[in-house]
C-alpha atoms as a PDB file:
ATOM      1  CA  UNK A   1    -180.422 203.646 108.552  1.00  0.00           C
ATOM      2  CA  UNK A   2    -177.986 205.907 110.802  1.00  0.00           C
ATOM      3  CA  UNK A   3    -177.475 202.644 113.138  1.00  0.00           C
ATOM      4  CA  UNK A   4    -177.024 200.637 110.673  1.00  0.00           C
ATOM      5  CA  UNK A   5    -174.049 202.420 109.643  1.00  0.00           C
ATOM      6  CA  UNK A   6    -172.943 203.558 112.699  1.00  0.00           C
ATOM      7  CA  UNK A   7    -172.522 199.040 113.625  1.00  0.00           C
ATOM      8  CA  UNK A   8    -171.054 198.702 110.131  1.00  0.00           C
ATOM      9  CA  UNK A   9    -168.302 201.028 109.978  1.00  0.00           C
ATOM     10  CA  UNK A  10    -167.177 199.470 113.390  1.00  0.00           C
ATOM     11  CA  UNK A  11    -167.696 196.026 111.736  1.00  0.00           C
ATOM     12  CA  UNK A  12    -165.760 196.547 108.735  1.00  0.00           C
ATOM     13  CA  UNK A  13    -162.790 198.437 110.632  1.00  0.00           C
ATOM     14  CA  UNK A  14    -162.826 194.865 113.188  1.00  0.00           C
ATOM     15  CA  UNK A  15    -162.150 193.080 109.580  1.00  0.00           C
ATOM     16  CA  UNK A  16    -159.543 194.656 108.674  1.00  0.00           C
ATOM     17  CA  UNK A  17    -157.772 194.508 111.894  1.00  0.00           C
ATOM     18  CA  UNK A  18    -157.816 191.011 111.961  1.00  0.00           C
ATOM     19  CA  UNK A  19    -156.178 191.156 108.849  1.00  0.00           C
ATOM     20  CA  UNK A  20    -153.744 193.088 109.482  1.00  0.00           C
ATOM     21  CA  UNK A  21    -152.528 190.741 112.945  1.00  0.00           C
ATOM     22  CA  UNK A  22    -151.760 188.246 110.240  1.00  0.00           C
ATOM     23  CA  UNK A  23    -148.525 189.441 110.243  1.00  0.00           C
ATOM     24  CA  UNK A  24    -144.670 187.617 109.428  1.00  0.00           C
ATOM     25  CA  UNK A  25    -141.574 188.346 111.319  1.00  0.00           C
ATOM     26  CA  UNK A  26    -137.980 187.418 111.193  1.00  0.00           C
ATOM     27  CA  UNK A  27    -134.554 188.411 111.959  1.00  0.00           C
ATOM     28  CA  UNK A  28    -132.724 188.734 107.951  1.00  0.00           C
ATOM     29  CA  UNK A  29    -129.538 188.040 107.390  1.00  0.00           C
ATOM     30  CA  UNK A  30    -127.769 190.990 108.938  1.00  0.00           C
ATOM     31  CA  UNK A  31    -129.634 190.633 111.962  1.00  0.00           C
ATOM     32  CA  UNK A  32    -132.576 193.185 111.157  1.00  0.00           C
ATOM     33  CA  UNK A  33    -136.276 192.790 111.834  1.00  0.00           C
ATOM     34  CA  UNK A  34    -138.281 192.926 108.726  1.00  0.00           C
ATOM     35  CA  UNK A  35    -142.088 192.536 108.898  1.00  0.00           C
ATOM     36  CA  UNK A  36    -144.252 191.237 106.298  1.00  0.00           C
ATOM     37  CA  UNK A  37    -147.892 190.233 104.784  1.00  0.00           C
ATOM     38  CA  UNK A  38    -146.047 187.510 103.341  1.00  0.00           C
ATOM     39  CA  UNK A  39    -143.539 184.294 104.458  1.00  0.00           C
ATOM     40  CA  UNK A  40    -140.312 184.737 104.046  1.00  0.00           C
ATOM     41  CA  UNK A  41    -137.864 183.875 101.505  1.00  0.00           C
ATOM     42  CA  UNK A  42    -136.731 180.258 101.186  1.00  0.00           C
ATOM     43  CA  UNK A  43    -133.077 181.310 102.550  1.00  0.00           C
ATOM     44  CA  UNK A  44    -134.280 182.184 106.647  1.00  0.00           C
ATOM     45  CA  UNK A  45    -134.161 179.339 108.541  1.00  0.00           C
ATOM     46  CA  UNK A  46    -137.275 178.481 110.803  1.00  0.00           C
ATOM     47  CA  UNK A  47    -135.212 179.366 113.988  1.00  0.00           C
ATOM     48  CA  UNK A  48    -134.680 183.183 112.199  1.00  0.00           C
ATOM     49  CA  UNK A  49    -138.762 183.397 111.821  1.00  0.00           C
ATOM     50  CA  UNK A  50    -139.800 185.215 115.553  1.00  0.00           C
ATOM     51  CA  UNK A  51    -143.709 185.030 114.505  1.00  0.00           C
ATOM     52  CA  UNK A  52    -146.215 183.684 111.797  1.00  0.00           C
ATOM     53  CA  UNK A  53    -149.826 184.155 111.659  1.00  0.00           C
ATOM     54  CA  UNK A  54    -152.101 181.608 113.207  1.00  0.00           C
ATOM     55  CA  UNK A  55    -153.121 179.650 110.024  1.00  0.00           C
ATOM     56  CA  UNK A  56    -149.797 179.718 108.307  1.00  0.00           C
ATOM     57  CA  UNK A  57    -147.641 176.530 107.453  1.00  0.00           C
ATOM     58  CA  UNK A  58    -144.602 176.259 109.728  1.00  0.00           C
ATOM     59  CA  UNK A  59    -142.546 176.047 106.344  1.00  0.00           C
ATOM     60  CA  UNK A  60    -141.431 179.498 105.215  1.00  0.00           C
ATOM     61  CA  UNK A  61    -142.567 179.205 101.165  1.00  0.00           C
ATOM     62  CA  UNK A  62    -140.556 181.314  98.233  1.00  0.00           C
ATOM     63  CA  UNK A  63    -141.836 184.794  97.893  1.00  0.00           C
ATOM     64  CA  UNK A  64    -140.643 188.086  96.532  1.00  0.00           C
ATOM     65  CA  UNK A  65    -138.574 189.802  98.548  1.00  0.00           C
ATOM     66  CA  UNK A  66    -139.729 191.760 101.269  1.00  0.00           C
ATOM     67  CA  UNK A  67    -139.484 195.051 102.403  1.00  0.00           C
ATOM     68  CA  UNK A  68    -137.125 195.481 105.254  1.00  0.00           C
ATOM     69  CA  UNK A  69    -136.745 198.111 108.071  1.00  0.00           C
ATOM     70  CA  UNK A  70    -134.001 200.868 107.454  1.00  0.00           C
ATOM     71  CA  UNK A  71    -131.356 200.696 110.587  1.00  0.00           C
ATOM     72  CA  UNK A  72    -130.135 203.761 111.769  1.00  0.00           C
ATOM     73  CA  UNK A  73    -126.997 203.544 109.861  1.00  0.00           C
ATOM     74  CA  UNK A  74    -124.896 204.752 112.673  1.00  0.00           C
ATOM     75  CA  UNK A  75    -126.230 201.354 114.802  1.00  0.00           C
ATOM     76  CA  UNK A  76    -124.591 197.895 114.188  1.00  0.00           C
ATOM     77  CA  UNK A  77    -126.725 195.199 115.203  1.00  0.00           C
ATOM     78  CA  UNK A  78    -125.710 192.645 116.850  1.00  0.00           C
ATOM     79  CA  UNK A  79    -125.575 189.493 115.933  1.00  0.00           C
ATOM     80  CA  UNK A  80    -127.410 186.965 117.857  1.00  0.00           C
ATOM     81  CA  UNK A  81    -125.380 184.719 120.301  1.00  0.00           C
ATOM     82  CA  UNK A  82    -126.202 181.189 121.133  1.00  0.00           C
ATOM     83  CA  UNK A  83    -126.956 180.851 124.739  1.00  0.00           C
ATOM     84  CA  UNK A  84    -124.586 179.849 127.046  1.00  0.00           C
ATOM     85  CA  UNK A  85    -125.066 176.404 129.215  1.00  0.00           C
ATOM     86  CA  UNK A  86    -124.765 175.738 133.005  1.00  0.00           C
ATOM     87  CA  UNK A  87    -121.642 174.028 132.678  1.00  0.00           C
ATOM     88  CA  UNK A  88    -119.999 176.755 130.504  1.00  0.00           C
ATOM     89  CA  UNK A  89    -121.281 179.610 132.601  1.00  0.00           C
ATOM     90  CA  UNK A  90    -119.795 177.650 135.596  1.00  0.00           C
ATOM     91  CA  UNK A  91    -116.414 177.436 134.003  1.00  0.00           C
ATOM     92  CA  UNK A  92    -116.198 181.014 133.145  1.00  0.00           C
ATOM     93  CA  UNK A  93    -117.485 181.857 136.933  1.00  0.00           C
ATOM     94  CA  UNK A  94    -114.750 179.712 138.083  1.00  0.00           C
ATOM     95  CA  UNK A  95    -111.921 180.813 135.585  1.00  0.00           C
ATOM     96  CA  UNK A  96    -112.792 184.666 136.811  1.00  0.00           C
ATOM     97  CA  UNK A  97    -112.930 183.451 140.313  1.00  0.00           C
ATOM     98  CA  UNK A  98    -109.541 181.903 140.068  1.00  0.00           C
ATOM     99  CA  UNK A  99    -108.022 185.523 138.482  1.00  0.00           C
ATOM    100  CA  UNK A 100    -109.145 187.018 141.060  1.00  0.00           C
ATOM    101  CA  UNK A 101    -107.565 184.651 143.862  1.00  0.00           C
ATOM    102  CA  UNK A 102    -104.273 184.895 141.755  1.00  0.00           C
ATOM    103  CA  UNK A 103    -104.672 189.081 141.275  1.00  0.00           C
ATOM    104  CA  UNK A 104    -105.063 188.945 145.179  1.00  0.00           C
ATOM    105  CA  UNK A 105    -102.475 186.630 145.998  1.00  0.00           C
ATOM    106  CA  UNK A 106     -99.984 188.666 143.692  1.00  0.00           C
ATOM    107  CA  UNK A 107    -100.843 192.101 145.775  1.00  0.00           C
ATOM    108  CA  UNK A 108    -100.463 190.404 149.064  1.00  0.00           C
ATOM    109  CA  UNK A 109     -97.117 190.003 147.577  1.00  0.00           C
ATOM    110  CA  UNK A 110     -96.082 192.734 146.569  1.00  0.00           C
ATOM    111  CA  UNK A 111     -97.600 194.378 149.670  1.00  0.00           C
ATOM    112  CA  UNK A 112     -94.829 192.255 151.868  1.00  0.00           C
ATOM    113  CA  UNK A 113     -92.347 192.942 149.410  1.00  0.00           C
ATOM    114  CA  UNK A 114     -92.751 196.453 150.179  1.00  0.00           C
ATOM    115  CA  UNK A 115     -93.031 195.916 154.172  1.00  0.00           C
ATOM    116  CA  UNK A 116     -89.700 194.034 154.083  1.00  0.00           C
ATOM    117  CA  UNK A 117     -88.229 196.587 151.944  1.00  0.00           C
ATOM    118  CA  UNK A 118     -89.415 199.244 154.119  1.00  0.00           C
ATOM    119  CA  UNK A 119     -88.404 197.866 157.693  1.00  0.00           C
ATOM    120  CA  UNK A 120     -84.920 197.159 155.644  1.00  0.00           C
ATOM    121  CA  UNK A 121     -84.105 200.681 155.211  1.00  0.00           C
ATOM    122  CA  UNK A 122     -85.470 201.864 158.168  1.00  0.00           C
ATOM    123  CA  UNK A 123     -82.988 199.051 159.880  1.00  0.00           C
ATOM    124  CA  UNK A 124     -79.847 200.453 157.490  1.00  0.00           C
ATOM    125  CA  UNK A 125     -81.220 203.852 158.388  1.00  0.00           C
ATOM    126  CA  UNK A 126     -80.792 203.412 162.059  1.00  0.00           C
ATOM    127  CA  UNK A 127     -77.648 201.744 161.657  1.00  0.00           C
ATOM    128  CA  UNK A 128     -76.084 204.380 159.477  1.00  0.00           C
ATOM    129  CA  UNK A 129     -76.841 206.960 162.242  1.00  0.00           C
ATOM    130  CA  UNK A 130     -75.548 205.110 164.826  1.00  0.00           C
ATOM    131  CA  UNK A 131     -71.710 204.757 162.950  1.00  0.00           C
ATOM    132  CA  UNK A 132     -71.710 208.041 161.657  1.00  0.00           C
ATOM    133  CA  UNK A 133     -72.874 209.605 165.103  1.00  0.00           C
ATOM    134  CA  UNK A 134     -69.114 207.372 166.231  1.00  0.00           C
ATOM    135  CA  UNK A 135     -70.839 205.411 169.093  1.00  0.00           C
ATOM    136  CA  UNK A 136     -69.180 201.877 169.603  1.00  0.00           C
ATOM    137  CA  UNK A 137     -70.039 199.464 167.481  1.00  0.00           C
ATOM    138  CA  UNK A 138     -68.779 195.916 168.440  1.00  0.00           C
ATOM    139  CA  UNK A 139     -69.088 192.574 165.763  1.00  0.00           C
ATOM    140  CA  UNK A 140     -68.452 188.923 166.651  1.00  0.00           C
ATOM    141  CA  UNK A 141     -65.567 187.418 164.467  1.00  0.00           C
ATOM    142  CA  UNK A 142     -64.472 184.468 163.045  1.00  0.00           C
ATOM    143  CA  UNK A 143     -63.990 183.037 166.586  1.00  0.00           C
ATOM    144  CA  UNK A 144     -66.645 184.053 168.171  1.00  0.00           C
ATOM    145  CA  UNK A 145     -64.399 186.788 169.754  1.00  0.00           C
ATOM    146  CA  UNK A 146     -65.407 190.712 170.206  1.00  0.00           C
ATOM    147  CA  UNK A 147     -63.914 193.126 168.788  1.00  0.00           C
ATOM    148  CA  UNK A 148     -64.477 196.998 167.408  1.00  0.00           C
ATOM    149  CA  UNK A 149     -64.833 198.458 164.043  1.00  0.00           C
ATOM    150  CA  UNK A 150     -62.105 200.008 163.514  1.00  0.00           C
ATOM    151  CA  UNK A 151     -61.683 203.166 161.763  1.00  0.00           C
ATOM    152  CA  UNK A 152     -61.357 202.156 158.223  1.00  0.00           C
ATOM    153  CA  UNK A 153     -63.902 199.360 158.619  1.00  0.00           C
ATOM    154  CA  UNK A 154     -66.471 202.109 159.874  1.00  0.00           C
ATOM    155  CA  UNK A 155     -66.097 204.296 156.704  1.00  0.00           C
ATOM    156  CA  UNK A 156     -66.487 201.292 154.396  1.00  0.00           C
ATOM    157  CA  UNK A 157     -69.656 200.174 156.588  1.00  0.00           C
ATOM    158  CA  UNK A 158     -71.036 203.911 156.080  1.00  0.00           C
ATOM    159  CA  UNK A 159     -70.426 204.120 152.133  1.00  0.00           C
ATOM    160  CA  UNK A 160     -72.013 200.368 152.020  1.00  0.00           C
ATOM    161  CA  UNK A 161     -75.570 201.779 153.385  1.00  0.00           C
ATOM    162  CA  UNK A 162     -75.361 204.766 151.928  1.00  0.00           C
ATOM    163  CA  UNK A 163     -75.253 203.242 148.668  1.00  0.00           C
ATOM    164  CA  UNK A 164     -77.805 200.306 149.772  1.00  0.00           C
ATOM    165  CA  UNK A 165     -80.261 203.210 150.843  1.00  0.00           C
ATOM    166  CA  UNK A 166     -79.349 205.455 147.489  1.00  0.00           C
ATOM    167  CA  UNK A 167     -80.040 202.154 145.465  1.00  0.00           C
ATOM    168  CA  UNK A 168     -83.269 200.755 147.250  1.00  0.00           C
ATOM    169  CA  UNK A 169     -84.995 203.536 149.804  1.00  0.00           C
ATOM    170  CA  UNK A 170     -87.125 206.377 148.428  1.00  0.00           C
END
């Protein structure tokens, strides 16, 4: 008598597992699981239904509603997104590939930019010095000819680059 119940309760306990594996689960409307004894309503589409018990029809049938899972209400879910294709994961590599080439190519300018900006003032820099130090300074004119700054034409040379390097040198 004491095996007999000791390979029954084991027995009966394997039943209602079994039972219990015939389970339903979908994805509701707002995106949340809900599990259930029972199909689910007429409204979820087969593609919403993530798994039906073995002997069930593939077509959901009307029920009453079921019971669904509480969602932390600080959560969103998610909404499910439709895969993406090869092609359309290829564009979007190549559109991000292409911003980058362009965000590079811009920096590389702006990098020269600077350079030429730099070695500018350094140049007017020098230049400066060398008038307001009153060494020679000799220009080519119209000619061709020679010929010295004068006086007045070295003052108005050194106000020119100061105001060139007030204006565009740090």
């Amino acid at each position: 008598m004491i095996y007999l119940r000791t390979c029954l309760i084991p027995i009966l306990l394997l039943g209602l597992v079994g039972s219990a594996a015939a389970q339903w689960a979908w994805r509701d409307a707002a995106g949340r699981m809900v599990y259930s004894d029972r199909p689910p309503p007429a409204d979820i589409k087969p593609e919403q239904i993530v798994t039906r018990p073995p002997a069930a029809a593939p077509a959901p049938a009307k029920s009453p509603p079921p019971v669904a899972t509480p969602a932390a209400p600080t959560q969103a879910t998610p909404a499910p997104t439709k895969a993406k294709s090869a092609a359309e994961m290829e564009m979007e590599f190549r559109q991000r590939q292409q911003e980058r080439e362009a965000a590079a190519k811009k920096a590389d300018e702006q990098r020269a930019k600077a350079e030429a900006r730099a070695a500018e003032c350094e140049r007017a820099r020098g230049y400066l010095t060398v008038l307001e130090r009153g060494e020679r300074v000799v220009r080519l004119n119209a000619q061709g000819e020679r010929e010295d700054y004068t006086d007045a034409q070295r003052e108005s040379e050194i106000k020119r680059l100061r105001q060139q390097i007030a204006a565009g040198c740090n």
